[in-house]
Protein backbone atom coordinates (compact mmCIF):
# COMPACT_ATOMS: atom_id res chain seq x y z
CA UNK A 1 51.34 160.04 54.87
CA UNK A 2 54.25 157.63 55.28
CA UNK A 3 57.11 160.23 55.07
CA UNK A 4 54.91 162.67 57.26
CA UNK A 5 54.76 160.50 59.84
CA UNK A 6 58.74 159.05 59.10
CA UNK A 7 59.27 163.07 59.67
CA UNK A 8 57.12 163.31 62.80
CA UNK A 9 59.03 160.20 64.09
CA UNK A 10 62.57 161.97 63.53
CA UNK A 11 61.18 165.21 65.03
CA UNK A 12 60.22 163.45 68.18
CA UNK A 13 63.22 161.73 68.18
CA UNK A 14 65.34 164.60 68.28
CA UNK A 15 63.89 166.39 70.12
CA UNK A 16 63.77 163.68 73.19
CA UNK A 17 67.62 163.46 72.32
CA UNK A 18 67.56 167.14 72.81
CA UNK A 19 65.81 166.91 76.06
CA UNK A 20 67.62 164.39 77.22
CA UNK A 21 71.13 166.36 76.52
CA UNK A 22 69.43 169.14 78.46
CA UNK A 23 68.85 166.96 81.41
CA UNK A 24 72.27 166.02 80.80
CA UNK A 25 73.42 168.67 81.36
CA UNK A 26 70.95 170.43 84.10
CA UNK A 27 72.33 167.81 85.70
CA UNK A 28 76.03 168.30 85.11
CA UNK A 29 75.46 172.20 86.13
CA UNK A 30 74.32 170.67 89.51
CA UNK A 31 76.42 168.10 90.76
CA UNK A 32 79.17 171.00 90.24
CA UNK A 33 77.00 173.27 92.27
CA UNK A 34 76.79 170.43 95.07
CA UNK A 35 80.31 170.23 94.76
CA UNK A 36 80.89 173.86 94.88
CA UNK A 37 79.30 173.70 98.25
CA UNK A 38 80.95 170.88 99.80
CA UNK A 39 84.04 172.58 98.97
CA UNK A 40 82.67 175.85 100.59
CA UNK A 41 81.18 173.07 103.49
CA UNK A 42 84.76 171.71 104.07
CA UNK A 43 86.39 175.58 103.85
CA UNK A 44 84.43 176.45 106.71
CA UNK A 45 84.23 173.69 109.27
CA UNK A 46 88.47 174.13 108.70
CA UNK A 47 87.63 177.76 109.54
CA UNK A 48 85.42 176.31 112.77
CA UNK A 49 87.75 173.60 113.72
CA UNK A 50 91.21 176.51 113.61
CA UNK A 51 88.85 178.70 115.56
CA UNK A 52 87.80 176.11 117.61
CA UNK A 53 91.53 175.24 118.39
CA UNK A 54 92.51 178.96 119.38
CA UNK A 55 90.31 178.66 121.97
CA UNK A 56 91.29 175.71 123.48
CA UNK A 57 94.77 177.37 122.69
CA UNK A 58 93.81 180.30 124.81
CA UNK A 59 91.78 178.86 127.21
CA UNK A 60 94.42 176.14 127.84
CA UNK A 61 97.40 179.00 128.14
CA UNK A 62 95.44 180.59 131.09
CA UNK A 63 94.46 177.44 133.27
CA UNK A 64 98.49 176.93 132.82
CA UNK A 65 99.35 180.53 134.04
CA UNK A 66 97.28 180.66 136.75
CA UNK A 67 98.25 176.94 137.89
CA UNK A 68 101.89 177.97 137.66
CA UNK A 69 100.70 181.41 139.65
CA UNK A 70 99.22 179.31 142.19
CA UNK A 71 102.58 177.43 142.00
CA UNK A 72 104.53 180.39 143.15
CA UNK A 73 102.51 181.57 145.76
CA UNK A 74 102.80 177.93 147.33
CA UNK A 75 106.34 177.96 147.02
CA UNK A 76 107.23 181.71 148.27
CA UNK A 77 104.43 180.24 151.38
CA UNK A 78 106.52 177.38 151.27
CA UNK A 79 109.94 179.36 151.91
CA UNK A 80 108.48 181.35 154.40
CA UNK A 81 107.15 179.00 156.37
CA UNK A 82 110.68 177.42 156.23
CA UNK A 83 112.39 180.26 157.47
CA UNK A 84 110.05 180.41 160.14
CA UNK A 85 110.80 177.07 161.15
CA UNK A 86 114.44 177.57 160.91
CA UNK A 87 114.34 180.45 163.26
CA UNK A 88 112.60 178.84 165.42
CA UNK A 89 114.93 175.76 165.52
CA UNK A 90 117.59 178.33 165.45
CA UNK A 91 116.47 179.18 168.45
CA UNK A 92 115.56 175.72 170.09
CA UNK A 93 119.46 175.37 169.19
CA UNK A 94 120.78 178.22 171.04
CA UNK A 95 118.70 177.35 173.49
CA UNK A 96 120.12 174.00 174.32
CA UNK A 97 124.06 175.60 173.51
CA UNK A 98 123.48 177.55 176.39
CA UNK A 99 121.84 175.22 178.41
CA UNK A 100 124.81 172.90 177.62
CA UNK A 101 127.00 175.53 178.61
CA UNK A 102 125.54 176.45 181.92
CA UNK A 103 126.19 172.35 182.85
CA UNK A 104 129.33 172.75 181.73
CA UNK A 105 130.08 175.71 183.79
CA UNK A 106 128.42 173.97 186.86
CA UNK A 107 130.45 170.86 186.16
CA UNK A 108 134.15 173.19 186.25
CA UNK A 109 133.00 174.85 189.43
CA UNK A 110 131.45 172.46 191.75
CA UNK A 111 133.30 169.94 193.28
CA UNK A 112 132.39 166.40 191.64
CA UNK A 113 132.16 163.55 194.49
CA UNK A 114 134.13 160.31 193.32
């Protein structure tokens, strides 16, 4: 009875040695699946983040064309209105020429008491 249970005692031995090298290696098989998926985790927030970033890209590219647009328009209003101006100093300008001229004109012909 000795050696049957000295048998028994191997048996159940190996076979919790066995068990255990299956846990083992259950557990190998997943700690490289939760690897596997950080990996496929990390892939894809990359993927989100470059997407992410074209986006802004874009969105930023627009705000800066129509801010430069805007730019142009207030400059061409700019120019115009300076023209305008000019002209109209221009015009002040002449305006006091001839009036300069006219007193000058008055001076020559009438007689100046001294």
């Amino acid at each position: 009875m000795s050696e049957s249970q000295s048998r028994y005692s191997i048996v159940e031995r190996l076979t919790q040695k066995k068990l255990d090298i299956i846990s083992q290696k259950l557990e190998l098989a997943e700690d490289l699946k939760l690897k596997q998926q950080k990996v496929e985790q990390l892939k894809k927030e990359i993927e989100d983040w470059e997407d992410d970033i074209q986006q802004d890209i874009e969105r930023t590219r627009r705000l800066k064309k129509r801010e430069t647009e805007k730019s142009e328009i207030g400059s061409e209003n700019a120019k115009q209105r300076m023209a305008a101006k000019e002209a109209a100093l221009d015009e002040k300008i002449k305006a006091i020429d001839k009036a300069l001229e006219r007193i000058e004109e008055i001076s020559k012909t009438s007689p100046t008491n001294q």
